[in-house]
Protein backbone atom coordinates (compact mmCIF):
# COMPACT_ATOMS: atom_id res chain seq x y z
CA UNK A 1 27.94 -145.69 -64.29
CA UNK A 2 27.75 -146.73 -60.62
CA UNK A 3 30.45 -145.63 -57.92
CA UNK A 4 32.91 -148.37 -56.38
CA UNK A 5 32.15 -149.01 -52.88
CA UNK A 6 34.09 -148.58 -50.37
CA UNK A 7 33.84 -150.45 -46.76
CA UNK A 8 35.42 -147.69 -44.54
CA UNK A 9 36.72 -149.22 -40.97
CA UNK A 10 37.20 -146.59 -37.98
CA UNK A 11 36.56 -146.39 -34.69
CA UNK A 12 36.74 -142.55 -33.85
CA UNK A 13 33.67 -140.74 -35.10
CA UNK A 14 35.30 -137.74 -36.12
CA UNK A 15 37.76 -139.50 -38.00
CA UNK A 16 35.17 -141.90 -39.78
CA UNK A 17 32.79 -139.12 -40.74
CA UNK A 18 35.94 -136.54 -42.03
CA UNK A 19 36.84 -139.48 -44.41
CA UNK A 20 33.67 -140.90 -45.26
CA UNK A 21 33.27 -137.15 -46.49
CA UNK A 22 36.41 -137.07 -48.31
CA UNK A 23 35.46 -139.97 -50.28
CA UNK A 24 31.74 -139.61 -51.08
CA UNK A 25 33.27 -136.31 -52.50
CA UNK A 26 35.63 -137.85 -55.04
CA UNK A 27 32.79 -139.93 -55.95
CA UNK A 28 32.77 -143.68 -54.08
CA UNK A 29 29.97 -144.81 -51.93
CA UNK A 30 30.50 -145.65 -48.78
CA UNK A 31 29.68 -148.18 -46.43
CA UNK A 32 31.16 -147.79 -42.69
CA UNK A 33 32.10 -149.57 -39.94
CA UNK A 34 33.00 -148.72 -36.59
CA UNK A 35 34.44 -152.24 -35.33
CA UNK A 36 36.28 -155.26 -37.18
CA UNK A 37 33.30 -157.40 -36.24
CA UNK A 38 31.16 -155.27 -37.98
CA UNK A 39 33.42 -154.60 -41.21
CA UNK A 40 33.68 -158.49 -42.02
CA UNK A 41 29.96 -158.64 -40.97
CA UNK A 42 29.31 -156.18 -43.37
CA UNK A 43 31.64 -157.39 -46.24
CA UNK A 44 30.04 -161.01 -45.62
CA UNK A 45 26.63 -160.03 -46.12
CA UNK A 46 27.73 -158.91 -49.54
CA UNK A 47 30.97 -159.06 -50.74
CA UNK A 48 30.36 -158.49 -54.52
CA UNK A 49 29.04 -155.16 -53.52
CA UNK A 50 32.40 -154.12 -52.01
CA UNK A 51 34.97 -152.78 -54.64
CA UNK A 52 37.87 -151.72 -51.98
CA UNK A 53 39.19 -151.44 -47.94
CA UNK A 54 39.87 -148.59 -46.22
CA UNK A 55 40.47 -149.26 -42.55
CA UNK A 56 42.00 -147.86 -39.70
CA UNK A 57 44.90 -150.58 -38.10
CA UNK A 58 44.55 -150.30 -34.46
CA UNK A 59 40.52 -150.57 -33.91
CA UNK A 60 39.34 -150.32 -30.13
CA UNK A 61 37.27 -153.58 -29.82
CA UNK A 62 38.23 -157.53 -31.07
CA UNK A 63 39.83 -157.38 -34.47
CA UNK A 64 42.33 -155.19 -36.18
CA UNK A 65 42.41 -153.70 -39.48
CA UNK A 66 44.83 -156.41 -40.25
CA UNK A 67 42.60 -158.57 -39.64
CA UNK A 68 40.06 -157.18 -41.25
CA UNK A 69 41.71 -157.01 -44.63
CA UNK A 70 43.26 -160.68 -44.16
CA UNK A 71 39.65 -161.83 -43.91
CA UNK A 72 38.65 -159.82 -46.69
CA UNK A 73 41.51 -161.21 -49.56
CA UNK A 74 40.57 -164.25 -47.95
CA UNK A 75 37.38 -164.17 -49.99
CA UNK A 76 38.58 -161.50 -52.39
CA UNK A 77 42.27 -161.65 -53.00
CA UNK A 78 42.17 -158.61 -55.42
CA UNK A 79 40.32 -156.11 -53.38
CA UNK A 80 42.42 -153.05 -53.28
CA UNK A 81 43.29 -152.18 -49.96
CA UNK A 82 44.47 -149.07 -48.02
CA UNK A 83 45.52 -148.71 -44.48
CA UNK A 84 45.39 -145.60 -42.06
CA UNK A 85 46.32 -145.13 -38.51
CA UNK A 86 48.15 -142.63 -36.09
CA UNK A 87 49.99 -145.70 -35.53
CA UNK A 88 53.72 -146.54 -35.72
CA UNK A 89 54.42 -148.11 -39.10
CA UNK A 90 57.41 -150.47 -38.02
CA UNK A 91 55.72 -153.54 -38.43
CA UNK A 92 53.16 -152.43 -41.04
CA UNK A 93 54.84 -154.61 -44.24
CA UNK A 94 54.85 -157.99 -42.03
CA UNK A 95 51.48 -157.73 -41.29
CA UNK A 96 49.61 -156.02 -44.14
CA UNK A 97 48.21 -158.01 -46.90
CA UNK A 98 49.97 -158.32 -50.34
CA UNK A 99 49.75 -155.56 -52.31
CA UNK A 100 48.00 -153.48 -50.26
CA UNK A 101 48.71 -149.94 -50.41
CA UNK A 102 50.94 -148.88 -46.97
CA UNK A 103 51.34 -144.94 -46.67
């Protein structure tokens, strides 16, 4: 049985490899990005390959994890998603995508 993939969206290093850790533990394979660009870059290349989101909101360069994920149910409107950030959350339900997971 293959593992789901997971595209993994962060732009701190020590934050994308401590949860690109996490997850290859539990079992997933994991496919990272360190930019927005480069997540739907990445998801376009091959987006049957990609069974889920998890992406930081508030990435340093261009693009957002918003608007990563809106590209992403664009093409996929089932892909789970999950957001994390050190963010504030006040505005996190008007601008995630539907049912995406918000915690």
């Amino acid at each position: 049985m293959s593992s789901i993939v997971v595209l993994l969206v962060e732009d701190e290093s020590m934050i994308l490899m401590d949860v690109e850790h996490s997850l290859v533990d539990v079992g997933f394979e994991v496919v990272s990005a360190t930019s927005g660009a480069d997540a739907i870059r990445t998801f376009d290349d091959a987006p049957e390959r990609i069974g889920a989101l998890v992406t930081d909101i508030r990435l340093s360069l261009g693009l957002s994890g918003w608007d990563v994920a809106r590209h992403i149910r664009s093409v996929n409107p089932n892909l789970p998603v999950i957001y994390m950030s050190a963010d504030g959350a006040v505005d996190w339900p008007s601008l995630g995508v539907p049912n995406s997971i918000i915690d």
